[in-house]
N, C-alpha and C. Protein backbone atom coordinates (compact mmCIF):
# COMPACT_ATOMS: atom_id res chain seq x y z
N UNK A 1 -166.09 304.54 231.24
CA UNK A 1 -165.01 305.37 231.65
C UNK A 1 -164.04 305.50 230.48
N UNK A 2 -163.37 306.95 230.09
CA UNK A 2 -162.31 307.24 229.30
C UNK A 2 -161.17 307.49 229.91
N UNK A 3 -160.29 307.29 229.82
CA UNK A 3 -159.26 307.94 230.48
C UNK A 3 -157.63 308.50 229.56
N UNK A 4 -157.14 309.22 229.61
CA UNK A 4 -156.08 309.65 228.92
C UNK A 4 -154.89 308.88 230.09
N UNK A 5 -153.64 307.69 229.18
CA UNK A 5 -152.95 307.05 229.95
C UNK A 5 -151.48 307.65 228.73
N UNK A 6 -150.53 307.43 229.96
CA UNK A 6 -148.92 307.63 229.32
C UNK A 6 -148.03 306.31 229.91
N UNK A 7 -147.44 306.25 228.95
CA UNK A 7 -146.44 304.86 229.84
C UNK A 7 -144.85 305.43 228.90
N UNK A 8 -143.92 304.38 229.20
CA UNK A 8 -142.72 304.49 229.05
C UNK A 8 -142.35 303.52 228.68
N UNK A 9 -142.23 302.96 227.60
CA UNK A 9 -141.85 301.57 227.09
C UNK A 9 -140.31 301.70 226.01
N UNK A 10 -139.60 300.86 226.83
CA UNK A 10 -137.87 300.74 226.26
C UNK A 10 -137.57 302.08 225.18
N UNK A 11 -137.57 303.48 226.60
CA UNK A 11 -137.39 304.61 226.57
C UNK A 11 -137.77 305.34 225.25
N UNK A 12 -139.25 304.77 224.88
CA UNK A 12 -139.94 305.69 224.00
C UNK A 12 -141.18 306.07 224.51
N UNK A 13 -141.53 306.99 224.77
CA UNK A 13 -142.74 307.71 225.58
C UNK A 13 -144.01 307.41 224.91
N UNK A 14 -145.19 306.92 225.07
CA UNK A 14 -146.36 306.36 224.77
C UNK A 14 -147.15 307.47 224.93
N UNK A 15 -148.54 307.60 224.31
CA UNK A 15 -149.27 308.00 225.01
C UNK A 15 -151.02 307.30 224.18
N UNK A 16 -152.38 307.64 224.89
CA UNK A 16 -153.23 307.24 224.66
C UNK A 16 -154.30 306.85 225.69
N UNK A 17 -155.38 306.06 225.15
CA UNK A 17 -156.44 306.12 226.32
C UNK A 17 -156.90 304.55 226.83
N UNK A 18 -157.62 304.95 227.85
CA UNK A 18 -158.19 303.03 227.82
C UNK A 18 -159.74 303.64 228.08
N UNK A 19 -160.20 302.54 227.75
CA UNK A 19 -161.85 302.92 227.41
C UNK A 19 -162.38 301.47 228.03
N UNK A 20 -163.46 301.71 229.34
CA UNK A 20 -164.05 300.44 229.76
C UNK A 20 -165.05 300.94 230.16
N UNK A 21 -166.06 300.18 229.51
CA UNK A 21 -167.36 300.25 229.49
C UNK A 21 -167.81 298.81 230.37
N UNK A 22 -168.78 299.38 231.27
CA UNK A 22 -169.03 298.10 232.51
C UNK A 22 -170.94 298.01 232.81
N UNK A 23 -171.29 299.65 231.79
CA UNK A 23 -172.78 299.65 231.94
C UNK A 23 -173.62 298.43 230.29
N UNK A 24 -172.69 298.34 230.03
CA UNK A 24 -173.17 297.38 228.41
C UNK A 24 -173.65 295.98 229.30
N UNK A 25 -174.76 295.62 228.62
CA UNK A 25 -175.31 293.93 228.79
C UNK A 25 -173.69 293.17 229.14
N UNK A 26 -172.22 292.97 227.82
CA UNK A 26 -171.29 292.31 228.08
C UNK A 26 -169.87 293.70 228.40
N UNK A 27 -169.83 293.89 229.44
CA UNK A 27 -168.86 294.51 229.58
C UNK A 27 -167.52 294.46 228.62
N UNK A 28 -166.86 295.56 228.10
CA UNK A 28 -165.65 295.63 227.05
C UNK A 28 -164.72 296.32 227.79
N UNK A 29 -163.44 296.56 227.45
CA UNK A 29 -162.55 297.46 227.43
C UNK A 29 -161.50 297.69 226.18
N UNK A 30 -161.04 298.88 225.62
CA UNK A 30 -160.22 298.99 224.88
C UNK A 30 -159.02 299.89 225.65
N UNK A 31 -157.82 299.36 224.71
CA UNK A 31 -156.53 299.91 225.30
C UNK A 31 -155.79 300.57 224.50
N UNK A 32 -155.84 301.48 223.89
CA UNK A 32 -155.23 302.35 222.96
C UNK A 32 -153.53 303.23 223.50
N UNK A 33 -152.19 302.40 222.77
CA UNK A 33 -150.86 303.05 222.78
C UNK A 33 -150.49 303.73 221.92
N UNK A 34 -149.91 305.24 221.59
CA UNK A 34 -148.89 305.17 220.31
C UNK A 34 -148.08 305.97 220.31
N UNK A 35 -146.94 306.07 219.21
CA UNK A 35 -146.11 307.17 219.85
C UNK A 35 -145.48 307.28 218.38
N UNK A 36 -144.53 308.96 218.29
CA UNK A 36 -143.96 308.94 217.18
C UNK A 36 -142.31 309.01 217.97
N UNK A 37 -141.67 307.76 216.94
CA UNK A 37 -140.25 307.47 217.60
C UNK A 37 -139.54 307.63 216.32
N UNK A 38 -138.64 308.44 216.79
CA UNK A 38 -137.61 308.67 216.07
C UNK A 38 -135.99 307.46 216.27
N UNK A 39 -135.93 307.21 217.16
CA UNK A 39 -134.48 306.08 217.00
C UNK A 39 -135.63 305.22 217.69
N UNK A 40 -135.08 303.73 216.85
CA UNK A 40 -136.43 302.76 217.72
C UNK A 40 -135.17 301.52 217.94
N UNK A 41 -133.53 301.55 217.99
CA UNK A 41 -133.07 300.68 218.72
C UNK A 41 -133.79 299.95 219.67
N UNK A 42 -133.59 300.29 220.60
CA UNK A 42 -134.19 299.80 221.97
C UNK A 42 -135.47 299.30 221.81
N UNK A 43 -136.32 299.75 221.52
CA UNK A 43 -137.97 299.62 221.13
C UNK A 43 -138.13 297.97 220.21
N UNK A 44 -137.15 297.93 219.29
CA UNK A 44 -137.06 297.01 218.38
C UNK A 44 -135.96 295.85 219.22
N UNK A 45 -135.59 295.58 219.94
CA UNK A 45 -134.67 295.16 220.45
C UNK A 45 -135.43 294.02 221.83
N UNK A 46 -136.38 294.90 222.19
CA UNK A 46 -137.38 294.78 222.95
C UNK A 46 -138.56 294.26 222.29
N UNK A 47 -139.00 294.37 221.47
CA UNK A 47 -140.09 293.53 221.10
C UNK A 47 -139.82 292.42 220.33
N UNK A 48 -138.52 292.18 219.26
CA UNK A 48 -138.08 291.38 218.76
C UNK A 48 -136.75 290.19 219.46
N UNK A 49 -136.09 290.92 220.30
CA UNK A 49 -135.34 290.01 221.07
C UNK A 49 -134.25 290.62 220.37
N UNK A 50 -134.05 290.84 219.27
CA UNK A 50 -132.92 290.67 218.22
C UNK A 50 -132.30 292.20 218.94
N UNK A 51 -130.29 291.68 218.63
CA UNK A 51 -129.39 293.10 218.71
C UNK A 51 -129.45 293.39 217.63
N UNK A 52 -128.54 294.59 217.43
CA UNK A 52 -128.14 294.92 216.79
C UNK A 52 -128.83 295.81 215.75
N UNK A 53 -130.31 296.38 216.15
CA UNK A 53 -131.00 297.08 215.42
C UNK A 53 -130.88 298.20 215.70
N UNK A 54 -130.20 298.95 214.18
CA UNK A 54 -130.89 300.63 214.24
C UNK A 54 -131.11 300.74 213.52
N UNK A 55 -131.56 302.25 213.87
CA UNK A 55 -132.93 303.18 212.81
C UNK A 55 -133.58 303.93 213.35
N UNK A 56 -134.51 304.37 212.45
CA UNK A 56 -136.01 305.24 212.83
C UNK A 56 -137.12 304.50 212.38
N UNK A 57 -138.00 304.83 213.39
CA UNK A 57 -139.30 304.35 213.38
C UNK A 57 -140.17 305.59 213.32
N UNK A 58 -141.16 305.79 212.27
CA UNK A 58 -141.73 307.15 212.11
C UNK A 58 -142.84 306.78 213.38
N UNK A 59 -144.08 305.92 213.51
CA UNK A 59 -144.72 305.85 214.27
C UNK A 59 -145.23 304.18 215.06
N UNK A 60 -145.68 304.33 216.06
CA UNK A 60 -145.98 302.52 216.55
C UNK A 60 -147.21 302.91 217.26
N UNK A 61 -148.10 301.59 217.04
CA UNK A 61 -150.00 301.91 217.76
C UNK A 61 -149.86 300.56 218.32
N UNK A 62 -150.51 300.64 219.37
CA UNK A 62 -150.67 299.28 219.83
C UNK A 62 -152.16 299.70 220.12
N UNK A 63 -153.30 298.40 219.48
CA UNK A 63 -154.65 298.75 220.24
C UNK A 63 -154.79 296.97 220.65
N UNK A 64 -155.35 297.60 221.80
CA UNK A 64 -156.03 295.89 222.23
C UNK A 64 -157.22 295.95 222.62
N UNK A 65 -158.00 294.88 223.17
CA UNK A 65 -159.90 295.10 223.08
C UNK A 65 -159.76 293.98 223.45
N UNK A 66 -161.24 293.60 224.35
CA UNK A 66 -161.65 292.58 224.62
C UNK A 66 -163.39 292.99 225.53
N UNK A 67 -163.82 291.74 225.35
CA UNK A 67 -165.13 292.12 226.23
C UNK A 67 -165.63 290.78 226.77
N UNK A 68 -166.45 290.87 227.83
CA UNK A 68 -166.82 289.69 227.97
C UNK A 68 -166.88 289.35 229.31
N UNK A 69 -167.93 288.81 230.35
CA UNK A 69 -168.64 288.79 231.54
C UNK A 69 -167.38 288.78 232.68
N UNK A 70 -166.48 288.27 232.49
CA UNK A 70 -165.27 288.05 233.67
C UNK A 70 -164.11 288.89 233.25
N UNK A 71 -163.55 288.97 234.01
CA UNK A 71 -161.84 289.15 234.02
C UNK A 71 -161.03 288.08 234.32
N UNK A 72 -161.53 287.03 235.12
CA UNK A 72 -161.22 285.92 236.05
C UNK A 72 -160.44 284.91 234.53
N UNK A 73 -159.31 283.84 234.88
CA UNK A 73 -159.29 283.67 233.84
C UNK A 73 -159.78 282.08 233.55
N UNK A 74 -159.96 281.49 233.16
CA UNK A 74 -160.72 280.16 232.40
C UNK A 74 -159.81 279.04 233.30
């Protein structure tokens, strides 16, 4: 399965796909975010903890992946 996903993360608009494959011998999924941000206060504030940040941020990707027989966790 592909899917085109949007989220909203500390009011910078995301966009991208998640990809899970469940017919493979070890089942995978990938999670693909990114966005082009222009003021990344908030954004940076939020992932770092830290005040007092401004600026611009030209672009941010977040990819994550994993594969492997469960979801369940250990």
């Amino acid at each position: 399965m592909r899917a085109p996903i949007g989220a909203t993360f500390a009011g910078v608009p995301l966009t991208g796909r998640l990809d899970l494959d469940t017919a493979a011998a070890t089942p995978a999924f990938a999670l693909e975010l990114g966005a082009r941000v222009r003021r990344s206060g908030d954004l940076a504030r939020v992932l770092t903890g830290a005040t007092g940040i401004d600026g611009t941020l030209g672009r941010f990707d977040l990819r994550l992946g994993g594969r492997g027989e469960t979801l369940a966790p250990s």
